[in-house]
Protein backbone atom coordinates (compact mmCIF):
# COMPACT_ATOMS: atom_id res chain seq x y z
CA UNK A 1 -27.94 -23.27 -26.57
CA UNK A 2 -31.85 -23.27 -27.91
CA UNK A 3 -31.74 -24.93 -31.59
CA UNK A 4 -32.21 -22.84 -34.55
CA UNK A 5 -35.78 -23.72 -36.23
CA UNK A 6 -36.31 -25.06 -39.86
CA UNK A 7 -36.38 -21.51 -40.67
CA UNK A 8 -32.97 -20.63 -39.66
CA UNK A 9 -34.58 -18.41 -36.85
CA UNK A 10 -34.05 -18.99 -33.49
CA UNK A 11 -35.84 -17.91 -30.35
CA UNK A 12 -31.95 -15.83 -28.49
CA UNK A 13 -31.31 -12.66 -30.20
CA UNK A 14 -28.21 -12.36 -32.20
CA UNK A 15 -26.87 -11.28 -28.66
CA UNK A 16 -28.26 -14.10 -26.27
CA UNK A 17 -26.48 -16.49 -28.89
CA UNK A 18 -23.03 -14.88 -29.18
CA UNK A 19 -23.33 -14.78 -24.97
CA UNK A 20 -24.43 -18.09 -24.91
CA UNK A 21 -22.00 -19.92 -27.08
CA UNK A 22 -19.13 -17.30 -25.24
CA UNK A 23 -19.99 -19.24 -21.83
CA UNK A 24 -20.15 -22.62 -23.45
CA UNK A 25 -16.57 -22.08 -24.72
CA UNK A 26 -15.45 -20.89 -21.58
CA UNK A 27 -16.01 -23.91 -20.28
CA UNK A 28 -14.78 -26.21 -22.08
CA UNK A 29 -11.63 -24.24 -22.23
CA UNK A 30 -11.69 -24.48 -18.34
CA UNK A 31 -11.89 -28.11 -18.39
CA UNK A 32 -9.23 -28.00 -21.03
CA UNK A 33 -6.82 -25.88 -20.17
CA UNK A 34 -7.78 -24.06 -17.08
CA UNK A 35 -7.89 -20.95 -18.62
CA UNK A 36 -11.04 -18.35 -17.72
CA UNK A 37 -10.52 -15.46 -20.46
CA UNK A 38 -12.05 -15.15 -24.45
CA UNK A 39 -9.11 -14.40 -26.61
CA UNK A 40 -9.42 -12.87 -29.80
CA UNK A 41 -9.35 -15.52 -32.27
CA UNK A 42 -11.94 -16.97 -29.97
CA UNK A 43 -14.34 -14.65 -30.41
CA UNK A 44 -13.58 -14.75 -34.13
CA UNK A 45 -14.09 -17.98 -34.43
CA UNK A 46 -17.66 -17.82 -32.38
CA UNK A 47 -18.49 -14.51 -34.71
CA UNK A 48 -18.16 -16.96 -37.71
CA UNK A 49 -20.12 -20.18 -35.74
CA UNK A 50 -22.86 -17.77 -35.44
CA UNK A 51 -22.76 -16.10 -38.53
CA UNK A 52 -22.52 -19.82 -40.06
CA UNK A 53 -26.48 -20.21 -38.79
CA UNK A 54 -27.69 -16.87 -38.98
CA UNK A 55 -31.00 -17.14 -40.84
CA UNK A 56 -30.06 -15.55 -44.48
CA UNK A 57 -33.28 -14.19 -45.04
CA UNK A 58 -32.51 -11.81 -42.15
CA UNK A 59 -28.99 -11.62 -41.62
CA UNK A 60 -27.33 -9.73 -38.44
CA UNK A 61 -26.89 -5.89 -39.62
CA UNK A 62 -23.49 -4.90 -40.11
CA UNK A 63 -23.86 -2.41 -37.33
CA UNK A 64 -24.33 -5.16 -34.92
CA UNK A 65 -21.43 -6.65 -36.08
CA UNK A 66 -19.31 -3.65 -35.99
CA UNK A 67 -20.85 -2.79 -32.43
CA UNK A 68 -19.67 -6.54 -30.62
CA UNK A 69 -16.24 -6.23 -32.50
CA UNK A 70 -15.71 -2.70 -31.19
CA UNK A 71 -16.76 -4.00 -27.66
CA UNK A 72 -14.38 -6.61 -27.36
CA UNK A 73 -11.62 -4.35 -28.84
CA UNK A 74 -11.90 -2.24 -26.42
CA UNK A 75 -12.18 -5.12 -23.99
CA UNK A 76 -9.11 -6.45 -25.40
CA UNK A 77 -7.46 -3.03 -25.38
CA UNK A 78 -8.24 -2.85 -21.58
CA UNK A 79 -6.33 -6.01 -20.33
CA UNK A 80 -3.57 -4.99 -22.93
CA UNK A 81 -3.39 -1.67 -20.92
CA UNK A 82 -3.55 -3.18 -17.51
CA UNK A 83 -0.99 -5.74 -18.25
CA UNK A 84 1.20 -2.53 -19.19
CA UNK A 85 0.06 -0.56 -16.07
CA UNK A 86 1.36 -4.06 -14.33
CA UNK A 87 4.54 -3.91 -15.94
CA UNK A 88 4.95 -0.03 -15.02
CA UNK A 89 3.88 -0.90 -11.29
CA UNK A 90 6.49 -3.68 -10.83
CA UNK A 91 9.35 -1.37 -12.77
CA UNK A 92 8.17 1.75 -10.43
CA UNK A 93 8.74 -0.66 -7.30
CA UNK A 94 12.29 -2.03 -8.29
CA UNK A 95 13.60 1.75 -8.80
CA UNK A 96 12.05 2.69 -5.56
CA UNK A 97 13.29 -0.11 -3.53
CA UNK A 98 16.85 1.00 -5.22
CA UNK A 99 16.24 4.18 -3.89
CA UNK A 100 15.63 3.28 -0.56
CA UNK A 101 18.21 0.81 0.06
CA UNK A 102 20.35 3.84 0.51
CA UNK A 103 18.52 4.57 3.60
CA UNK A 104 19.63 1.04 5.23
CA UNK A 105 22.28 2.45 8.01
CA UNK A 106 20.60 5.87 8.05
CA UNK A 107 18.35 7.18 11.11
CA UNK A 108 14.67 8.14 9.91
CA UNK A 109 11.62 10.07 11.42
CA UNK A 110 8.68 8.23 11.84
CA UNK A 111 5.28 8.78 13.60
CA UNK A 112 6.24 6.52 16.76
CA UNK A 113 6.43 7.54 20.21
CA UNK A 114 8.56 4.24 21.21
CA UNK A 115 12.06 3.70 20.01
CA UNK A 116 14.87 0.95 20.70
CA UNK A 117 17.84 2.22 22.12
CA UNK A 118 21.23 0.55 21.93
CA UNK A 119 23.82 -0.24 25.13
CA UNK A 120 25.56 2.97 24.23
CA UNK A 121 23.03 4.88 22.89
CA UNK A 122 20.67 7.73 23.15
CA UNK A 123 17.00 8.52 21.56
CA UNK A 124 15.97 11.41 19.69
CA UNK A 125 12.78 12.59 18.52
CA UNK A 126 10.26 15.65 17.67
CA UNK A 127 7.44 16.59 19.61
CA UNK A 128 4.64 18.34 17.91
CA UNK A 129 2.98 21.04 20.37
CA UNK A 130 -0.80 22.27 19.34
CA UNK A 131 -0.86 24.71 22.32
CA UNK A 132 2.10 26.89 23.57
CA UNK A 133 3.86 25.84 27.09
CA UNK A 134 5.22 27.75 30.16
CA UNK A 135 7.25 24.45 31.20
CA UNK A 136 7.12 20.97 28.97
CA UNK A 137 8.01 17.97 30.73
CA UNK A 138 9.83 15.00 28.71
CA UNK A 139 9.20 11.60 30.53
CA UNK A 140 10.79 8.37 29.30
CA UNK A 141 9.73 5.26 30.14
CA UNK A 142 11.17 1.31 29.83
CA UNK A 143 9.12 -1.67 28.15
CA UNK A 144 7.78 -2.40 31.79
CA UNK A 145 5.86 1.49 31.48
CA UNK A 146 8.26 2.58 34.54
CA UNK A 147 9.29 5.62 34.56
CA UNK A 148 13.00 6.04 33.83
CA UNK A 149 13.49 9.50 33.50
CA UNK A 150 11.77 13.22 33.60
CA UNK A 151 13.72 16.34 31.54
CA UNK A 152 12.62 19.61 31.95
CA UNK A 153 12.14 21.21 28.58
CA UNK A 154 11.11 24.39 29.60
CA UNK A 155 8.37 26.80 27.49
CA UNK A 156 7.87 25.78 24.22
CA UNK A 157 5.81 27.77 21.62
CA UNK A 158 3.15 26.07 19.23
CA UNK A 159 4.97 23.80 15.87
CA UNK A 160 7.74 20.93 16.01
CA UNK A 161 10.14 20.57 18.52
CA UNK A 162 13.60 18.72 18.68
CA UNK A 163 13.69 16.81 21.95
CA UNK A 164 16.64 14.20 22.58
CA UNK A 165 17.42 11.62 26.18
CA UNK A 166 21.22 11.17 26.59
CA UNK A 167 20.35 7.20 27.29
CA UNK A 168 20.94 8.19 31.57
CA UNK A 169 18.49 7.14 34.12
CA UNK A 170 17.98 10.07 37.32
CA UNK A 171 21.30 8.38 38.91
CA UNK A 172 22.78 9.15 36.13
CA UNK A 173 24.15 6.00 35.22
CA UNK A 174 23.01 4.56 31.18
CA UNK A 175 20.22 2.32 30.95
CA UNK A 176 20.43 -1.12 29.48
CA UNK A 177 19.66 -1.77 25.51
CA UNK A 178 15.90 -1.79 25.12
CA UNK A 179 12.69 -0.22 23.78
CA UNK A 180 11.95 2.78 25.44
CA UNK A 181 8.84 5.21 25.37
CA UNK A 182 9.06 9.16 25.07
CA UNK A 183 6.09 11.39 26.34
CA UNK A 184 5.68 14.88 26.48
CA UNK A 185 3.17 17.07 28.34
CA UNK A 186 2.61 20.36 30.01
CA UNK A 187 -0.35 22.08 31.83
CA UNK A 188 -3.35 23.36 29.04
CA UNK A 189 -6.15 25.54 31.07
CA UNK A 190 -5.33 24.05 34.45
CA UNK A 191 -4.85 20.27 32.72
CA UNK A 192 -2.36 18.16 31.95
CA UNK A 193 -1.99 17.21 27.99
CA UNK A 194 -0.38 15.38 26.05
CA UNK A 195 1.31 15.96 22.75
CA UNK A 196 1.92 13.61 20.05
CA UNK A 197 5.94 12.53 19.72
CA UNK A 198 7.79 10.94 16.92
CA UNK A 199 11.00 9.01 17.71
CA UNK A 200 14.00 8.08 15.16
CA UNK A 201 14.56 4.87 13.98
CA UNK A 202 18.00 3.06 12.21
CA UNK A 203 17.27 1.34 9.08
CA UNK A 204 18.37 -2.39 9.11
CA UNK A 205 17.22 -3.01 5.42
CA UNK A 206 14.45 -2.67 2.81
CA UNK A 207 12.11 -4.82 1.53
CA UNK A 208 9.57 -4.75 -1.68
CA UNK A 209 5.95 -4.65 -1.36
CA UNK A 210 3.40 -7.40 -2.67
CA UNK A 211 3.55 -6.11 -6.08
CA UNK A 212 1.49 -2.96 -5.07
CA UNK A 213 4.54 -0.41 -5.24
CA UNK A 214 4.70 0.02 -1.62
CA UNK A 215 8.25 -0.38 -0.32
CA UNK A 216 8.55 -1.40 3.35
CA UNK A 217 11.52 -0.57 6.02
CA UNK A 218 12.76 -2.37 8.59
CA UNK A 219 13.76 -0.64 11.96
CA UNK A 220 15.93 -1.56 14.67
CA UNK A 221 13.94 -2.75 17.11
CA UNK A 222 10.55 -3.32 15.69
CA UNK A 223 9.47 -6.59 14.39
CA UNK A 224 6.45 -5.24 11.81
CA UNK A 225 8.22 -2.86 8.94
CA UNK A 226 6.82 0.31 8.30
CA UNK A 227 5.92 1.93 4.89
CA UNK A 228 8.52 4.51 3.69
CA UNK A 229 5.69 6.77 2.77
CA UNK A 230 5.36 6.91 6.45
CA UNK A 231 8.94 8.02 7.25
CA UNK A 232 8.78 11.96 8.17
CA UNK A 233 12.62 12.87 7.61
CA UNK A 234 15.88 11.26 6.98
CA UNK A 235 18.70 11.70 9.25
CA UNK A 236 19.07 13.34 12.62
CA UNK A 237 18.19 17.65 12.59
């Protein structure tokens, strides 16, 4: 900090000083203890250093005074808040996360066109159409991208559809356990198109987000969890 002159003057406004002395005592409170943020009595005890050499000829107006103590109330006020919002967040997460963990055993909707079939099992899904079909064609197809299967759907009008695979390849005979891929398509203007399909999903079990109130899923089948926001419907139609 500059040194105040015989005069009790110094060449830092009343502001520059209060700043200055503010990052001093950060500082050594850093060194100290580690710690980065200006408590109140802090700042009350740096108001009365620098009111301590304020040149009493001209003392600091009372509106300055008022002004910095109003700033760092509201300062103060603001972490108080955010530390409440914090509090809220983790709360809102818990009760979620209770919520969901009723899903764990339950089949969900979600916006994926693969899905994991088990030794006995079949694979439902929805397939969205954006144009309206004379004949849609379901394909299915293993991990290897070989197709397993082709289902005749027949037409189809524009919105969601229910589509399902009974777990049979053309022989007939069930497939092993595995992921498996659903496509649907049908001839737009002379061209083949594809439509976007989602595929249901069990829920093993739930897990919390990263303190950011996101709750996470995981699926049979799929090693990365997926965000129950993403999750379309619960249960089968």
């Amino acid at each position: 900090m500059n040194p105040i002159n015989g005069a009790g003057q110094t060449n830092l406004t009343y502001l520059d000083q209060l700043k200055e002395m503010h990052e001093k005592k950060v500082q050594e409170d850093q060194q100290i203890t580690g710690q980065n943020q200006l408590k109140q009595e802090d700042f009350l005890s740096l108001l009365t250093k620098q009111l301590s050499q304020q040149d009493p000829f001209e003392p600091v107006g009372n509106d300055k005074m008022i002004a910095q103590m109003a700033s760092f109330a509201t300062v103060d006020g603001i972490n108080k808040m955010n530390e409440q919002f914090g509090l809220l967040n983790t709360a809102m997460t818990s009760n979620q996360a209770l919520q969901a963990s009723s899903l764990v055993g339950q089949d969900v909707l979600i916006p994926k066109s693969t899905s994991f079939k088990t030794a006995e099992g079949d694979v439902s899904g929805r397939v969205r159409l954006t144009n309206s079909l004379d004949q849609a064609v379901m394909r299915v197809e293993n991990a290897q991208g070989e197709l397993v299967r082709t289902i005749d759907l027949g037409a189809k009008g524009t919105g969601d559809h229910d589509i399902a695979w009974d777990g049979k390849g053309e022989d007939g005979k069930t497939l092993p356990e595995g992921r498996y891929t659903v496509k649907v398509s049908g001839m737009v203007n002379g061209q083949s198109k594809d439509f976007e399909v989602f595929t249901h999903a069990n829920v093993n079990s739930v897990l919390l987000g990263k303190g950011d109130g996101g709750v996470m899923l995981n699926l049979a089948g799929f090693e990365s969890p997926f965000k129950l926001t993403d999750v379309l419907q619960v249960g089968k139609a």
